[in-house]
N, C-alpha and C. Protein backbone atom coordinates (compact mmCIF):
# COMPACT_ATOMS: atom_id res chain seq x y z
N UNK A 1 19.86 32.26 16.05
CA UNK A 1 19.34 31.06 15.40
C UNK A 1 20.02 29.85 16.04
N UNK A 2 19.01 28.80 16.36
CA UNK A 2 19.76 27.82 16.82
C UNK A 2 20.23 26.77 16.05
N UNK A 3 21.01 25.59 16.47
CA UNK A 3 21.59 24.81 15.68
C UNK A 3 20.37 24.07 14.87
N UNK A 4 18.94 23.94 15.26
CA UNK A 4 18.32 23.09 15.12
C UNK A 4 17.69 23.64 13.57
N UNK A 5 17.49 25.15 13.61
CA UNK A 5 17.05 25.96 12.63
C UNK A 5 17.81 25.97 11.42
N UNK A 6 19.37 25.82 11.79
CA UNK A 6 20.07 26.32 10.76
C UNK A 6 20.55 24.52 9.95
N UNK A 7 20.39 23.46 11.00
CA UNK A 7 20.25 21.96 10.17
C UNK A 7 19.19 22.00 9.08
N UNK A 8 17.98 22.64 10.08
CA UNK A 8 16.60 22.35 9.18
C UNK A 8 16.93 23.26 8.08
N UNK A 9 17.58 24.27 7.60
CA UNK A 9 17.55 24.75 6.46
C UNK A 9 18.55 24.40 5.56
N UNK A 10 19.70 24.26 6.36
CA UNK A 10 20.34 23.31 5.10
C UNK A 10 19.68 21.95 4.86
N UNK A 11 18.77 21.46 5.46
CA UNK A 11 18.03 19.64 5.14
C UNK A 11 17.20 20.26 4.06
N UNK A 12 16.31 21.43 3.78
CA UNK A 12 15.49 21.46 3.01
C UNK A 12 16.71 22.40 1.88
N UNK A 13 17.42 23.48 2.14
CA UNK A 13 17.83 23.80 0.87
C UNK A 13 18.56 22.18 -0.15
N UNK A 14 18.97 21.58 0.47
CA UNK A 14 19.64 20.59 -0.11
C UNK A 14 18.24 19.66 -0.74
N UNK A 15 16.74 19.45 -0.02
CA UNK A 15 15.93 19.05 -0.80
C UNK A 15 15.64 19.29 -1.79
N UNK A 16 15.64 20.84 -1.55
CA UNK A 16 14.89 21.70 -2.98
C UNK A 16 15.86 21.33 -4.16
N UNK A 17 17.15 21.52 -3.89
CA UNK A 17 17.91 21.33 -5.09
C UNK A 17 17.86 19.61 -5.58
N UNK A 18 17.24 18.81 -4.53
CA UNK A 18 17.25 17.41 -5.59
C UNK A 18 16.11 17.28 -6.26
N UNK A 19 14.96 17.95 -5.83
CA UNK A 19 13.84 17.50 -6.32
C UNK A 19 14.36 18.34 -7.62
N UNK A 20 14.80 20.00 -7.81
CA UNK A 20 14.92 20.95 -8.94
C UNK A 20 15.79 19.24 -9.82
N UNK A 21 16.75 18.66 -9.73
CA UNK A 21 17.80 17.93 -10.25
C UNK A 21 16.72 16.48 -11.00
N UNK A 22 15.88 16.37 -9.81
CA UNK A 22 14.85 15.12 -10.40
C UNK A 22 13.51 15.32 -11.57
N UNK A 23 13.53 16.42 -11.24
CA UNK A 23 12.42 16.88 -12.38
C UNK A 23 13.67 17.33 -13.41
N UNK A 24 14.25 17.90 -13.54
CA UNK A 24 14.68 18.28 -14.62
C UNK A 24 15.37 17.00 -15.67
N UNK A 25 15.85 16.08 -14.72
CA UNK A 25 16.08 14.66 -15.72
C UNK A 25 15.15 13.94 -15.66
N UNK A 26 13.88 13.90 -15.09
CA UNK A 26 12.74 13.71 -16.02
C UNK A 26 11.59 14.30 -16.86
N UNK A 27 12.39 15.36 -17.13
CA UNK A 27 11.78 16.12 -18.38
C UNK A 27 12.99 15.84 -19.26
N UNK A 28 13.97 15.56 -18.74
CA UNK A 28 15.19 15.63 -20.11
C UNK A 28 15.47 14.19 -20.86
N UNK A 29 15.05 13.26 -19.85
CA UNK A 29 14.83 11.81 -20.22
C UNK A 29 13.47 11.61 -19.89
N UNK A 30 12.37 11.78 -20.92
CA UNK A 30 11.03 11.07 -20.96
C UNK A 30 10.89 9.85 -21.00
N UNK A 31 11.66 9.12 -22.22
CA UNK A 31 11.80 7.44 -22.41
C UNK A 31 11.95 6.99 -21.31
N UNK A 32 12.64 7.11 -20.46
CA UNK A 32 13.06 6.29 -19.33
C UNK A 32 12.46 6.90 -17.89
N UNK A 33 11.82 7.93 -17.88
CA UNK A 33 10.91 8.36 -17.05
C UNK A 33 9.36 7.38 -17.10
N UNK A 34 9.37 7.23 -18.82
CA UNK A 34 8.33 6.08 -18.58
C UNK A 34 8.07 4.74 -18.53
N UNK A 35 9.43 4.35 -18.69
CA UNK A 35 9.64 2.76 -18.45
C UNK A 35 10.04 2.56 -16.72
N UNK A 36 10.55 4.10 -15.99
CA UNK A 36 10.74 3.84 -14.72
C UNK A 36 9.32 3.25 -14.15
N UNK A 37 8.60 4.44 -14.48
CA UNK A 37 7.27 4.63 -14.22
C UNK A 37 6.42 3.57 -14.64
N UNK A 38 6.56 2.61 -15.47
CA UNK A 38 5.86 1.42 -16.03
C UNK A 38 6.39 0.08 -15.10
N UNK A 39 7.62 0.07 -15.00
CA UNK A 39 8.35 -0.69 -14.25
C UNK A 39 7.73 -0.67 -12.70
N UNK A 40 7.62 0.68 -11.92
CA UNK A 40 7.03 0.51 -11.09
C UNK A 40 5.31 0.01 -10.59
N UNK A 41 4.80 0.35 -11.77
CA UNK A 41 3.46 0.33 -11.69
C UNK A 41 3.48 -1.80 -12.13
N UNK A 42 4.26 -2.25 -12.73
CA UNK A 42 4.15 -3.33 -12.92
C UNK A 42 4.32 -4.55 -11.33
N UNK A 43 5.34 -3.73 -10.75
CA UNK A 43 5.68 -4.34 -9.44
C UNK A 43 4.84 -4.36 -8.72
N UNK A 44 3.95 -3.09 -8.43
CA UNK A 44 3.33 -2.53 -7.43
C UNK A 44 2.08 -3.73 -7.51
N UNK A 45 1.55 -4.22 -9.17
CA UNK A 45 0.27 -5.02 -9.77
C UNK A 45 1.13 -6.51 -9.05
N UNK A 46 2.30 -6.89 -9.87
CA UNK A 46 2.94 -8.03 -9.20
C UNK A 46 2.87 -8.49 -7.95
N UNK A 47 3.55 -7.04 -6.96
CA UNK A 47 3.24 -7.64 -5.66
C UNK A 47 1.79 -7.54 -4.98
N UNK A 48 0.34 -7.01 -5.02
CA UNK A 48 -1.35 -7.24 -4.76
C UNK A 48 -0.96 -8.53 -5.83
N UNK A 49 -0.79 -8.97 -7.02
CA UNK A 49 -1.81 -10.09 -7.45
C UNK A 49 -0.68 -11.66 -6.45
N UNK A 50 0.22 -11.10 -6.17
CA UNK A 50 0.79 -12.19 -5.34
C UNK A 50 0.03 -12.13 -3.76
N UNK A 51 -0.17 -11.42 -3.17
CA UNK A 51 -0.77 -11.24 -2.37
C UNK A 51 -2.18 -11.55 -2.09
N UNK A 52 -2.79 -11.46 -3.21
CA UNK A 52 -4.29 -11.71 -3.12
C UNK A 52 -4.09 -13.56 -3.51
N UNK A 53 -2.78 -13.90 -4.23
CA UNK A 53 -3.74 -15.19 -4.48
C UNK A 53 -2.61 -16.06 -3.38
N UNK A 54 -2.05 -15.91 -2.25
CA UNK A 54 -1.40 -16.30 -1.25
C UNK A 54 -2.54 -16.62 -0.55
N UNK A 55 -3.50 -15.29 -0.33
CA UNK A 55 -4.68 -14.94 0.66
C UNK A 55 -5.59 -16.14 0.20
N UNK A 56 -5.83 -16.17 -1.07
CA UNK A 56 -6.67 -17.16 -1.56
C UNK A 56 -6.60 -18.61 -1.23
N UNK A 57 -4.59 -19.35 -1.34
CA UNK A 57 -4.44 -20.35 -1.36
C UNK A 57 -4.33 -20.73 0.13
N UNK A 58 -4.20 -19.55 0.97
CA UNK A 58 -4.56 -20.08 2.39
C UNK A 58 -5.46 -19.70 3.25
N UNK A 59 -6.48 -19.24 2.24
CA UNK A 59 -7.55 -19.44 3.44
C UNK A 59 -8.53 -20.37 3.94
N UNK A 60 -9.09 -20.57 4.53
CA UNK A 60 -9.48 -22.10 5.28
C UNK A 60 -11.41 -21.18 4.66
N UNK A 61 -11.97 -22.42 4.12
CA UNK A 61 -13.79 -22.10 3.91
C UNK A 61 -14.13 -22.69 5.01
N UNK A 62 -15.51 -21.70 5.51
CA UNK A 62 -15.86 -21.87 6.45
C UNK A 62 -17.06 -22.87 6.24
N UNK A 63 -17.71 -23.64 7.09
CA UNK A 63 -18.28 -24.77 7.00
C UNK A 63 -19.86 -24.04 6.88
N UNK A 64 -20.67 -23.56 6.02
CA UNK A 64 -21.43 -22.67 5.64
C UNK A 64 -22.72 -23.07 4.45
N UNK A 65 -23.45 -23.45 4.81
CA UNK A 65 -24.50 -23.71 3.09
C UNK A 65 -24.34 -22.40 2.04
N UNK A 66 -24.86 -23.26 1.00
CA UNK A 66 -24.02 -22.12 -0.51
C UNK A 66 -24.77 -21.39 -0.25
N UNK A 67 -26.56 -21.05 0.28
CA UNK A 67 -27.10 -19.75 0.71
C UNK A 67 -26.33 -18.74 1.44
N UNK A 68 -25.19 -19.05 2.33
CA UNK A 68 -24.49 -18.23 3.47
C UNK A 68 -23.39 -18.27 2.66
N UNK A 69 -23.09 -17.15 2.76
CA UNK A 69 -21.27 -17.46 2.05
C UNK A 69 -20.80 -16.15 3.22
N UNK A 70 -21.22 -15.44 3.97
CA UNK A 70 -20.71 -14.83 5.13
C UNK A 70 -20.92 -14.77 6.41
N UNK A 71 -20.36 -14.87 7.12
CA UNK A 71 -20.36 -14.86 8.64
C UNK A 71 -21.10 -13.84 9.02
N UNK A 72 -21.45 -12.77 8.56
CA UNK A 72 -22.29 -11.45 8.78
C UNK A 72 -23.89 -12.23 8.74
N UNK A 73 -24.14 -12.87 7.57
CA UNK A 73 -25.26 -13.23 7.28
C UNK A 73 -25.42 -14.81 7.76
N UNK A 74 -24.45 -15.62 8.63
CA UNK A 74 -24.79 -16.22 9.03
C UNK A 74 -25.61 -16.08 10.71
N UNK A 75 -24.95 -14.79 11.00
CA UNK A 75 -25.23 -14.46 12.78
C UNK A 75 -23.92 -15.12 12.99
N UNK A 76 -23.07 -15.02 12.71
CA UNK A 76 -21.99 -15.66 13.90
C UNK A 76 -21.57 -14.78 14.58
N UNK A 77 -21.32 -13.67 13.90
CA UNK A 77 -20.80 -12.12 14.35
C UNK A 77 -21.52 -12.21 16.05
N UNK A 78 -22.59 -12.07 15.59
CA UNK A 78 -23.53 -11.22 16.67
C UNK A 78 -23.61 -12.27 17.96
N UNK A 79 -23.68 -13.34 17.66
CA UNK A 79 -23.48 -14.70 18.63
C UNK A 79 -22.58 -14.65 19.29
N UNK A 80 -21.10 -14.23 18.40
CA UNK A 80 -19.63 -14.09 19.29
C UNK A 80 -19.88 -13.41 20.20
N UNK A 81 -20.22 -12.07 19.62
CA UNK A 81 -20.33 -10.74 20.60
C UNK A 81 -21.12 -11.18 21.57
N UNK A 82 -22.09 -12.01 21.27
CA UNK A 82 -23.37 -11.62 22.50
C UNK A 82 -22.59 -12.95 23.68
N UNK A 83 -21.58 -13.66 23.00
CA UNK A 83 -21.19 -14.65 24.38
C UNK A 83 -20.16 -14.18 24.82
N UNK A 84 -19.28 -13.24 24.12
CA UNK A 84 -18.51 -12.73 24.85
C UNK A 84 -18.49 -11.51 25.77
N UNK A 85 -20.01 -10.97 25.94
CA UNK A 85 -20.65 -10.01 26.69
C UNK A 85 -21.35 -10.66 27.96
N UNK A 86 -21.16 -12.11 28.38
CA UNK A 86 -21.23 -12.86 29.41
C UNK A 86 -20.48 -12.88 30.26
């Protein structure tokens, strides 16, 4: 057995025993398994709704009649492409 075999099994026996260590204190502490778990899910909402309204406060509108509100449906797409295929 080489050195590489016998790292890789102590890296995973030592996994197995944290995950056995992590489940078992969150079955032994529920309360705080679900405020971890709330806590994270709150951050995760925190950091997308910061993100989406960053995206919002800097994005530049494109100069477009209220019929067009996309570049797909204006043809610009296809215009780019077709001048940059010149």
């Amino acid at each position: 057995m080489t050195w590489f075999h016998t790292a890789r099994a102590a890296w995973l026996s030592g996994f197995s025993l944290d995950l056995k260590l992590g489940v078992r204190m969150l079955v032994k502490y529920p309360g705080l398994t679900v405020v971890g778990g709330l806590a994270m899910a709150f951050g995760i909402w925190f950091g997308a709704v910061t993100f989406h309204m960053f995206g919002i406060l800097t994005s530049t509108k494109l100069p477009l009649s209220e019929s067009i509100s996309t570049p797909w449906q204006a043809g610009i797409l296809s215009r780019t492409l077709s001048a940059m295929r010149r």
